[in-house]
PDB file of N, CA and C in Angstrom:
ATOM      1  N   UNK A   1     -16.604   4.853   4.473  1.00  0.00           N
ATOM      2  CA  UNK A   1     -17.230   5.754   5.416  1.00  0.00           C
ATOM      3  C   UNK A   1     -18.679   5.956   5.005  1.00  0.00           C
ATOM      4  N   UNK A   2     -19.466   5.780   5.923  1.00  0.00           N
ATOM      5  CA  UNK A   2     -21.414   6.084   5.459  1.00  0.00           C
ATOM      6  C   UNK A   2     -21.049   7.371   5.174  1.00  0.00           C
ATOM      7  N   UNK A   3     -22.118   7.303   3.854  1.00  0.00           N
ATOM      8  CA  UNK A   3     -22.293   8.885   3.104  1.00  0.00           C
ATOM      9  C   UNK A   3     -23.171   9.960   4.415  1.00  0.00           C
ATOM     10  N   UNK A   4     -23.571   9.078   5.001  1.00  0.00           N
ATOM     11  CA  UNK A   4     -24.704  10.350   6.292  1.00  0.00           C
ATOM     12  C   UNK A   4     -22.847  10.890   7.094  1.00  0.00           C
ATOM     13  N   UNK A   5     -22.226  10.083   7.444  1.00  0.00           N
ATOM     14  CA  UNK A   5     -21.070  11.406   7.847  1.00  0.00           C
ATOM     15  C   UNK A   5     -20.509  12.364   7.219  1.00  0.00           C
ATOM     16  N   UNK A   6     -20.403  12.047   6.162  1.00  0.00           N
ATOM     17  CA  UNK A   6     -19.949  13.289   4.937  1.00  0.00           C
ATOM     18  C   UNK A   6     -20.856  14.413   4.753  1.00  0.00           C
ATOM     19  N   UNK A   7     -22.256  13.760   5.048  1.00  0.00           N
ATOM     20  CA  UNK A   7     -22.861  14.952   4.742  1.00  0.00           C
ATOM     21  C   UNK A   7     -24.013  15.523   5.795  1.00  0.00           C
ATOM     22  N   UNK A   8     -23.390  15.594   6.851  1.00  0.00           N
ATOM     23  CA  UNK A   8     -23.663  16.028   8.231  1.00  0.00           C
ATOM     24  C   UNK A   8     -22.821  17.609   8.429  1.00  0.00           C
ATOM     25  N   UNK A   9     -23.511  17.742   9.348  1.00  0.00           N
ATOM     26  CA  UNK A   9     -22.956  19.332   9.212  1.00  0.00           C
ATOM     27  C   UNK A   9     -22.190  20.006  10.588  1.00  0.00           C
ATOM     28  N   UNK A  10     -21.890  18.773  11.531  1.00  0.00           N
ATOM     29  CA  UNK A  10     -21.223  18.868  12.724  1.00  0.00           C
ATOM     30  C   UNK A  10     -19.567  19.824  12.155  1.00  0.00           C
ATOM     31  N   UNK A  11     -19.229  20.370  12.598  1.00  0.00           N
ATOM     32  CA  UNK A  11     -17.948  21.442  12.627  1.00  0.00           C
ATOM     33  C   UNK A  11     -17.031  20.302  13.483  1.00  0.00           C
ATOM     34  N   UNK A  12     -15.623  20.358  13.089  1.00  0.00           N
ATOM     35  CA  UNK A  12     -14.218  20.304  13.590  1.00  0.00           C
ATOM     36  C   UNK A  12     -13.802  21.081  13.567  1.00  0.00           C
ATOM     37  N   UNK A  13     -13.000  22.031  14.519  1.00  0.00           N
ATOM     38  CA  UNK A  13     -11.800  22.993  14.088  1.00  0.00           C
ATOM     39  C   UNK A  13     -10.513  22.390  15.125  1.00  0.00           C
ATOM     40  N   UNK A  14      -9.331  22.880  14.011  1.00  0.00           N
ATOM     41  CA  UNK A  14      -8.224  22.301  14.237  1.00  0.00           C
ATOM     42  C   UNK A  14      -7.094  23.634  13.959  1.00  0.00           C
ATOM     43  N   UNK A  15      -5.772  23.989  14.673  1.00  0.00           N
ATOM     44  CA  UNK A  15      -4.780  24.088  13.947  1.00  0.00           C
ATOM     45  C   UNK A  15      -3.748  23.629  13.963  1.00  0.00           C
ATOM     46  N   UNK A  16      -2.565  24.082  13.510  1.00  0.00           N
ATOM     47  CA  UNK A  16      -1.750  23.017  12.914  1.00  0.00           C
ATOM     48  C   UNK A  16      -0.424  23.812  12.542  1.00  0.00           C
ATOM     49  N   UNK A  17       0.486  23.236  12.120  1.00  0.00           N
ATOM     50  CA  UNK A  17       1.964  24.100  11.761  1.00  0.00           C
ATOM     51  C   UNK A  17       1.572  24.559  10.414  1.00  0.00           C
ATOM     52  N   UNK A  18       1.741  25.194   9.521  1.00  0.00           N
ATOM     53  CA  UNK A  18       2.207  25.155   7.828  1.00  0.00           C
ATOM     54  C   UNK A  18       2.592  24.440   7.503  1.00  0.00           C
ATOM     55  N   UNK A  19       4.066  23.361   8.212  1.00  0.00           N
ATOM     56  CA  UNK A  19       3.989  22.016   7.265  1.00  0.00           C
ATOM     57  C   UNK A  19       3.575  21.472   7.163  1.00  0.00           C
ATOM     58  N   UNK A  20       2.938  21.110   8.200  1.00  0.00           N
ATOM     59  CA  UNK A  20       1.394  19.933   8.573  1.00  0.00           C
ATOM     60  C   UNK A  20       0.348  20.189   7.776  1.00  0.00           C
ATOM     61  N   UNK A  21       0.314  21.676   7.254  1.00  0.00           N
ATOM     62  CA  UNK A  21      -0.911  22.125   6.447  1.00  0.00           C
ATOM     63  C   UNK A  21      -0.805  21.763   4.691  1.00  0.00           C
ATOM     64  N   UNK A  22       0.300  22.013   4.843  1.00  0.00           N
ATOM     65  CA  UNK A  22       1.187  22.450   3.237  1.00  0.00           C
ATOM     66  C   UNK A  22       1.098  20.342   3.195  1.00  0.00           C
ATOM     67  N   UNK A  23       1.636  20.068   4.072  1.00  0.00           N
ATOM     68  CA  UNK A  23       1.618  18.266   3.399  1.00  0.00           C
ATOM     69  C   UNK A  23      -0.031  17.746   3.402  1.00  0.00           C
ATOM     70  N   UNK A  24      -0.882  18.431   3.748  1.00  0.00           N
ATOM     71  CA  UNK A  24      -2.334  17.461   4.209  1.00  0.00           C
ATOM     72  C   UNK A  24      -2.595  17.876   2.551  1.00  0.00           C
ATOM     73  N   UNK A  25      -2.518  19.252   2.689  1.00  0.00           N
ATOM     74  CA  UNK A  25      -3.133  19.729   1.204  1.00  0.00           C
ATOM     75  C   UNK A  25      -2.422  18.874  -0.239  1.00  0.00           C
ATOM     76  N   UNK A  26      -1.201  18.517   0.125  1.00  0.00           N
ATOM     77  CA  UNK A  26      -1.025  18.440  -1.137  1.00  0.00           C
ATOM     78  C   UNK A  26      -1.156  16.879  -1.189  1.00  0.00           C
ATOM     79  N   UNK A  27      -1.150  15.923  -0.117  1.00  0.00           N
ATOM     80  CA  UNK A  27      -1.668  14.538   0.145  1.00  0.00           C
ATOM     81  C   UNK A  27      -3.144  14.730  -0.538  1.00  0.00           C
ATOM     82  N   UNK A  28      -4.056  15.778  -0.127  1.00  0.00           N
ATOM     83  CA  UNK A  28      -5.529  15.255  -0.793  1.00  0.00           C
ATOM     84  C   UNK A  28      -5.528  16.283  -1.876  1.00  0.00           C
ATOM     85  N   UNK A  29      -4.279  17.059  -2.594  1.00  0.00           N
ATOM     86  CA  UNK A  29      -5.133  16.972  -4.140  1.00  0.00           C
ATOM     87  C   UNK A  29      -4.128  15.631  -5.165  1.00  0.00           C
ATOM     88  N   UNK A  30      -3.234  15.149  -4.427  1.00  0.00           N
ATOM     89  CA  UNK A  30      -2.545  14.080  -4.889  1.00  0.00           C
ATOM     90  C   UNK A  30      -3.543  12.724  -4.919  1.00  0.00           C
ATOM     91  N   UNK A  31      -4.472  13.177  -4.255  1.00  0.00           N
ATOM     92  CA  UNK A  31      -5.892  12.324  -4.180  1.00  0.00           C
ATOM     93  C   UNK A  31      -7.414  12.733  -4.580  1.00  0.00           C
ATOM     94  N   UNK A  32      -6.946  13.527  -5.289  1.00  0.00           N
ATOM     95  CA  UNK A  32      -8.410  13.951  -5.953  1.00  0.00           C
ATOM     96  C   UNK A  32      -9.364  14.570  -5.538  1.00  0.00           C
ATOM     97  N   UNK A  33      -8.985  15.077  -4.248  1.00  0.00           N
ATOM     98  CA  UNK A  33     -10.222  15.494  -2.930  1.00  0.00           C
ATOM     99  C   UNK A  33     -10.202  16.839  -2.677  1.00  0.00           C
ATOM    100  N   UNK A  34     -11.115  17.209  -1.577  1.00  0.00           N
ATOM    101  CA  UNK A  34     -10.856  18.310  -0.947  1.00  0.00           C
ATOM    102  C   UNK A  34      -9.706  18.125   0.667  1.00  0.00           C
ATOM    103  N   UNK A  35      -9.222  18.902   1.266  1.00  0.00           N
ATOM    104  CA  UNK A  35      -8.629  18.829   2.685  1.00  0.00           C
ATOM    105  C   UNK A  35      -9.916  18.359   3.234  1.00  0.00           C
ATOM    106  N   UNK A  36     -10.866  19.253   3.364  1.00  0.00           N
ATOM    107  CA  UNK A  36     -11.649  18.521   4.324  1.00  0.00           C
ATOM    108  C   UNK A  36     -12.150  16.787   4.117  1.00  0.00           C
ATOM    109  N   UNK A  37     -12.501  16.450   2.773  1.00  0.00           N
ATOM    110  CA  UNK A  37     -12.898  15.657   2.684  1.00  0.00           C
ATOM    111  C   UNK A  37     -11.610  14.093   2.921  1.00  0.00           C
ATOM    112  N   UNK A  38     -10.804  14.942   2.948  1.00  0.00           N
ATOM    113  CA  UNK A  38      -9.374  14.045   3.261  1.00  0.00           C
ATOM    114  C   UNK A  38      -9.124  13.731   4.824  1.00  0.00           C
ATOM    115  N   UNK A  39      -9.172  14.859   5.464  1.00  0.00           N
ATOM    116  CA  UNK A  39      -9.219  15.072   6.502  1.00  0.00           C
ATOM    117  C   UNK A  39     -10.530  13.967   7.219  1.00  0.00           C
ATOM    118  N   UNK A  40     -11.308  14.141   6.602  1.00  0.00           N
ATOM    119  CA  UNK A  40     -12.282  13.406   7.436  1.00  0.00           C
ATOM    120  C   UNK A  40     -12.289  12.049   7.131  1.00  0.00           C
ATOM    121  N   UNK A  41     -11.933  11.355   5.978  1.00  0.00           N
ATOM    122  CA  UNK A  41     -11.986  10.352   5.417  1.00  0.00           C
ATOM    123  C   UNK A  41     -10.401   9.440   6.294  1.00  0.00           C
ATOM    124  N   UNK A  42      -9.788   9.797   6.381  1.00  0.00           N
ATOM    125  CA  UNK A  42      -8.320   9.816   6.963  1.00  0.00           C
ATOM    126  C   UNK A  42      -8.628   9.296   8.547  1.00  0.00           C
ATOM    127  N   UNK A  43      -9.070  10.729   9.369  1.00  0.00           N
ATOM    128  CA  UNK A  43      -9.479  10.635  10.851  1.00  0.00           C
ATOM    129  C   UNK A  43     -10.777   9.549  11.185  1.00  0.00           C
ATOM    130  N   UNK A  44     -11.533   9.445  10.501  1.00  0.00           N
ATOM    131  CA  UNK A  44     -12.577   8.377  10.392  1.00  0.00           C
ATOM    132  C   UNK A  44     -12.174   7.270  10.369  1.00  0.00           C
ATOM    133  N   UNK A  45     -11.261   6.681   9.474  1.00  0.00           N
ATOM    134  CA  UNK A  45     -10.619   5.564   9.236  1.00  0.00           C
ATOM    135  C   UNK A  45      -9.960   5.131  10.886  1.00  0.00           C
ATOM    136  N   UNK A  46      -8.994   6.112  10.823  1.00  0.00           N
ATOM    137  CA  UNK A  46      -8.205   5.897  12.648  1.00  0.00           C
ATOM    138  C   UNK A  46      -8.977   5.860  13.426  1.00  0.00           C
ATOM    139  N   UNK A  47      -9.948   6.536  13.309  1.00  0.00           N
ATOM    140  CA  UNK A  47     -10.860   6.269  14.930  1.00  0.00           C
ATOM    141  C   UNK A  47     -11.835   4.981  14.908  1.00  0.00           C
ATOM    142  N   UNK A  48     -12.067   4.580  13.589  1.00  0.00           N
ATOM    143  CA  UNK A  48     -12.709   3.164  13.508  1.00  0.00           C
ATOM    144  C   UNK A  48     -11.555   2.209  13.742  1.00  0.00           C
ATOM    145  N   UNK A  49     -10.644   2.142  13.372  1.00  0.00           N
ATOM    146  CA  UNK A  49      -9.244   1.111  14.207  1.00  0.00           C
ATOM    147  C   UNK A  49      -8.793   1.442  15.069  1.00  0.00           C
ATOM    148  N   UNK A  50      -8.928   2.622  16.057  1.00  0.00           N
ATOM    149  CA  UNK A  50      -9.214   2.479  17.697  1.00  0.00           C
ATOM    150  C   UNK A  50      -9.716   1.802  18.180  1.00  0.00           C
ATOM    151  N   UNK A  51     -11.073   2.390  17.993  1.00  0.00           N
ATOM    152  CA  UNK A  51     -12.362   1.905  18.831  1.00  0.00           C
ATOM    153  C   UNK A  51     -12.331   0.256  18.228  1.00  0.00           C
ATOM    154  N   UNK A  52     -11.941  -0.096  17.681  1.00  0.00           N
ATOM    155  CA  UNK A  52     -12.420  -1.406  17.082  1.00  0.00           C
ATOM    156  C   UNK A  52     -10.999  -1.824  17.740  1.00  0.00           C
ATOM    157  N   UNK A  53      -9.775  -1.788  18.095  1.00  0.00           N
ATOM    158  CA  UNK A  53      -8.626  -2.491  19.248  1.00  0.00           C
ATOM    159  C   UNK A  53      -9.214  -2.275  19.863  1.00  0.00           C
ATOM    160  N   UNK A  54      -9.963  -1.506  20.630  1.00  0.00           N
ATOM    161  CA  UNK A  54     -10.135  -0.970  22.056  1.00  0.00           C
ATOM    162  C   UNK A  54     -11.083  -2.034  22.665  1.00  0.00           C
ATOM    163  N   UNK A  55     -12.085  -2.136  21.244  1.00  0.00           N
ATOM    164  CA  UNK A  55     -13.448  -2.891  21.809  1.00  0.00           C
ATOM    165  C   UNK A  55     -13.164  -4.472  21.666  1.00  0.00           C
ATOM    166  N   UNK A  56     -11.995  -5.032  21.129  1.00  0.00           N
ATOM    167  CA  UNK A  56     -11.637  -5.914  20.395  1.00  0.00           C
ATOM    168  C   UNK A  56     -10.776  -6.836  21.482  1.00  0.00           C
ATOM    169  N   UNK A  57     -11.143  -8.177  21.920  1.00  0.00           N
ATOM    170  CA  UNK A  57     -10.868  -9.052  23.062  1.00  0.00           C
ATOM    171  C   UNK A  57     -10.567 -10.105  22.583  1.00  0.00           C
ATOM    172  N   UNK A  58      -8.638 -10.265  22.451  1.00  0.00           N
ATOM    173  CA  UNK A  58      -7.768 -11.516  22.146  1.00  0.00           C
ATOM    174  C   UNK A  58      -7.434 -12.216  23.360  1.00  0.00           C
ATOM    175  N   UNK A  59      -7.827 -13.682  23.526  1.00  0.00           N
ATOM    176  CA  UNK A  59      -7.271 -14.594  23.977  1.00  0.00           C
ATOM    177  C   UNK A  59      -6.171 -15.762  23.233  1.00  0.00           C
ATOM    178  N   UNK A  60      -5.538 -16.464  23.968  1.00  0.00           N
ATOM    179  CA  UNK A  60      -4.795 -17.372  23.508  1.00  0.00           C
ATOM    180  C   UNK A  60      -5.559 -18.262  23.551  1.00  0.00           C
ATOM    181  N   UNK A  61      -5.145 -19.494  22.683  1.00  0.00           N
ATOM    182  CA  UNK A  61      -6.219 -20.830  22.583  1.00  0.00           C
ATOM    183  C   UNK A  61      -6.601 -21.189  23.750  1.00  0.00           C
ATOM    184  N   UNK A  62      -5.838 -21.083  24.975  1.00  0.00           N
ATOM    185  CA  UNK A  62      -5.789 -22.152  26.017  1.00  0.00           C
ATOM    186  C   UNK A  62      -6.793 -21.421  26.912  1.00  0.00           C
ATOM    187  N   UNK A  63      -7.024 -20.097  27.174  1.00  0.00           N
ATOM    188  CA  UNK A  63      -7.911 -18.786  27.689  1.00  0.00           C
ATOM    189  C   UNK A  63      -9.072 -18.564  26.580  1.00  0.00           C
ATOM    190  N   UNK A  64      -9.535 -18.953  25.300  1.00  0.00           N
ATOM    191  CA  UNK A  64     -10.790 -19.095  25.312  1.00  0.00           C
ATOM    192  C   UNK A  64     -11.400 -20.230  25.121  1.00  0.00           C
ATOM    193  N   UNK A  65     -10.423 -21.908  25.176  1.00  0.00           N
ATOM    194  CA  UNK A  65     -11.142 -22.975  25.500  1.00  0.00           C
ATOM    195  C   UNK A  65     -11.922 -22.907  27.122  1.00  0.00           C
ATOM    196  N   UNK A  66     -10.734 -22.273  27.660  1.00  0.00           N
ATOM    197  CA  UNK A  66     -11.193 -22.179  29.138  1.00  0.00           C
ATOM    198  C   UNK A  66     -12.553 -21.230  29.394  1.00  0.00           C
ATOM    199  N   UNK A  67     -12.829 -20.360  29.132  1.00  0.00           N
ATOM    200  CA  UNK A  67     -14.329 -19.873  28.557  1.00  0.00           C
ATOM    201  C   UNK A  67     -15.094 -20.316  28.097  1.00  0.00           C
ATOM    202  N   UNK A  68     -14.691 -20.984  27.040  1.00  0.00           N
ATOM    203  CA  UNK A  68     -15.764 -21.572  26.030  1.00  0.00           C
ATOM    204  C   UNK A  68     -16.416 -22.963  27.481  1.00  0.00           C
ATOM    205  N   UNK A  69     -15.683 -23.819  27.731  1.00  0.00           N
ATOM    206  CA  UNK A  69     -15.236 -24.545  28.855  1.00  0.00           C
ATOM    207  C   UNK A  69     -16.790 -24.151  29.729  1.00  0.00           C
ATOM    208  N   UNK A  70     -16.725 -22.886  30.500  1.00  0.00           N
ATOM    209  CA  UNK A  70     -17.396 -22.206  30.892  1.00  0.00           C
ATOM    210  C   UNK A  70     -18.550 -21.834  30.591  1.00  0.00           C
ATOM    211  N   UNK A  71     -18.788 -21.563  29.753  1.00  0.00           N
ATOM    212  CA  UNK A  71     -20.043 -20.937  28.951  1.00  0.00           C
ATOM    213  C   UNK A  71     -20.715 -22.101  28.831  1.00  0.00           C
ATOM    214  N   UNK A  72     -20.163 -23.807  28.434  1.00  0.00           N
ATOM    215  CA  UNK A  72     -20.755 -24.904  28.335  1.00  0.00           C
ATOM    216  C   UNK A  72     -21.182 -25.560  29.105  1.00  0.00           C
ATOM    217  N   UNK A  73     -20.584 -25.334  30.200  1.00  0.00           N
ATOM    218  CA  UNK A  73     -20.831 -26.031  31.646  1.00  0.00           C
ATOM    219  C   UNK A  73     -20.013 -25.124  33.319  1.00  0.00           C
ATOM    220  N   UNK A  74     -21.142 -24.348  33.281  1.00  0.00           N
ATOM    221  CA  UNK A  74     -20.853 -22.893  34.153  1.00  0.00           C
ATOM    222  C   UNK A  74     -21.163 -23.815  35.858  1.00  0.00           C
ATOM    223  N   UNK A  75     -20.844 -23.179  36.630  1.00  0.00           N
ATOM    224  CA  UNK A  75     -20.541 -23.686  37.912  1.00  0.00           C
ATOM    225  C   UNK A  75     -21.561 -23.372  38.708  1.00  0.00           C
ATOM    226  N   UNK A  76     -22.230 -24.323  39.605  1.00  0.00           N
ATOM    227  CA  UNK A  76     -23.363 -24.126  40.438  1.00  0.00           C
ATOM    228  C   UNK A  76     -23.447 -22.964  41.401  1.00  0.00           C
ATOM    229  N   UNK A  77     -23.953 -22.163  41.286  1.00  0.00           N
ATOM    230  CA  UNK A  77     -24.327 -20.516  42.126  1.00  0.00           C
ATOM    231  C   UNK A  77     -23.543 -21.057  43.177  1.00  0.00           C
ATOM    232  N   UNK A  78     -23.180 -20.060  43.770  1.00  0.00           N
ATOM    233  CA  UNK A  78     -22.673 -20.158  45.530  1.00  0.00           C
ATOM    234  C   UNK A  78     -24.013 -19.817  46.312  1.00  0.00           C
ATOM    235  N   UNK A  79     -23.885 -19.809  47.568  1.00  0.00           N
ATOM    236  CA  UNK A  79     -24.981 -19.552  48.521  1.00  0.00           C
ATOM    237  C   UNK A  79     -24.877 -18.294  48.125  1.00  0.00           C
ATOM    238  N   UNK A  80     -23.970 -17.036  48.453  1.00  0.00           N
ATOM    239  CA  UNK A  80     -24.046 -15.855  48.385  1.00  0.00           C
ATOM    240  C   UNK A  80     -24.714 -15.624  47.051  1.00  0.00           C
ATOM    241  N   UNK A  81     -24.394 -16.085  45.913  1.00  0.00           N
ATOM    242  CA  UNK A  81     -24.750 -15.682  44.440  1.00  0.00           C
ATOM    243  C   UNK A  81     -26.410 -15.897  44.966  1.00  0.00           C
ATOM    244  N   UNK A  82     -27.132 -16.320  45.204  1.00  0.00           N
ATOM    245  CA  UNK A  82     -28.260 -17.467  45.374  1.00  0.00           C
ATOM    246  C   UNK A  82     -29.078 -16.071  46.265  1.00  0.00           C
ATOM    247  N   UNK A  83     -28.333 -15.928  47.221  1.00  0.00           N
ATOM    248  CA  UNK A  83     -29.294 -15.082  47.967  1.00  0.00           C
ATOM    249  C   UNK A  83     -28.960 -13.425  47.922  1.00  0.00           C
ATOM    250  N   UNK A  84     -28.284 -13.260  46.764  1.00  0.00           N
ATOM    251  CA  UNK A  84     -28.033 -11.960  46.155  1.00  0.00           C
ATOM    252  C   UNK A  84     -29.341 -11.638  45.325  1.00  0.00           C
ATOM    253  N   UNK A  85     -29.101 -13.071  44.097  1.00  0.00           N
ATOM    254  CA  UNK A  85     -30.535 -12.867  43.289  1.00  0.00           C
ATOM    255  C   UNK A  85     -31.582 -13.179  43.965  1.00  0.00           C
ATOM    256  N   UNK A  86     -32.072 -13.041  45.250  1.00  0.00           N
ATOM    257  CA  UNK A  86     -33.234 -13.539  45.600  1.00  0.00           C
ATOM    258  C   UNK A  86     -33.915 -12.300  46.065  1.00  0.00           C
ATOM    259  N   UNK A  87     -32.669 -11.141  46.277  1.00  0.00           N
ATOM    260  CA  UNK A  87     -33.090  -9.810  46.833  1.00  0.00           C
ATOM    261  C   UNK A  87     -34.312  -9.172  45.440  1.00  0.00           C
ATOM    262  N   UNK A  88     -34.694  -8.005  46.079  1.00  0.00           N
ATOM    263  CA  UNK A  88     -36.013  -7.815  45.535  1.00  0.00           C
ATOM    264  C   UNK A  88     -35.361  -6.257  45.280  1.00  0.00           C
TER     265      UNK A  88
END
């Protein structure tokens, strides 16, 4: 995690059950930390392997030869394409 998020001063507030509380706490001194710093180090992690599936585009071999395919030898404009870009 970049040290500039750790030491930014944006607020989260959250609550939560007591067990949920009682297990976070004792997960981050079983780790040397503070809650918060667990907490953030933890939720940071998950939201960077969200956003990174989310943003993240699998094809099968046969669907990105067919692209690649494409990208190498792309198909002559249509009339419409042609006099779309010609607008001003």
């Amino acid at each position: 995690m970049p040290a500039t998020i750790a030491n930014e001063a944006a607020r989260i507030n959250l609550r939560t059950s007591a067990d949920a509380k009682a297990m976070i706490e004792r997960a981050a001194a079983l780790m040397g930390t503070t809650v918060s710093s667990f907490m953030l180090q933890n939720a940071y992690e998950a939201a960077r392997r969200i956003v990174s599936e989310n943003d993240t585009l699998l094809l099968t071999q046969r669907d990105f030869e067919a692209f690649a395919e494409s990208m190498e030898h792309p198909p002559k404009p249509k009339a419409a394409l042609r006099k779309l870009m010609a607008r001003r």
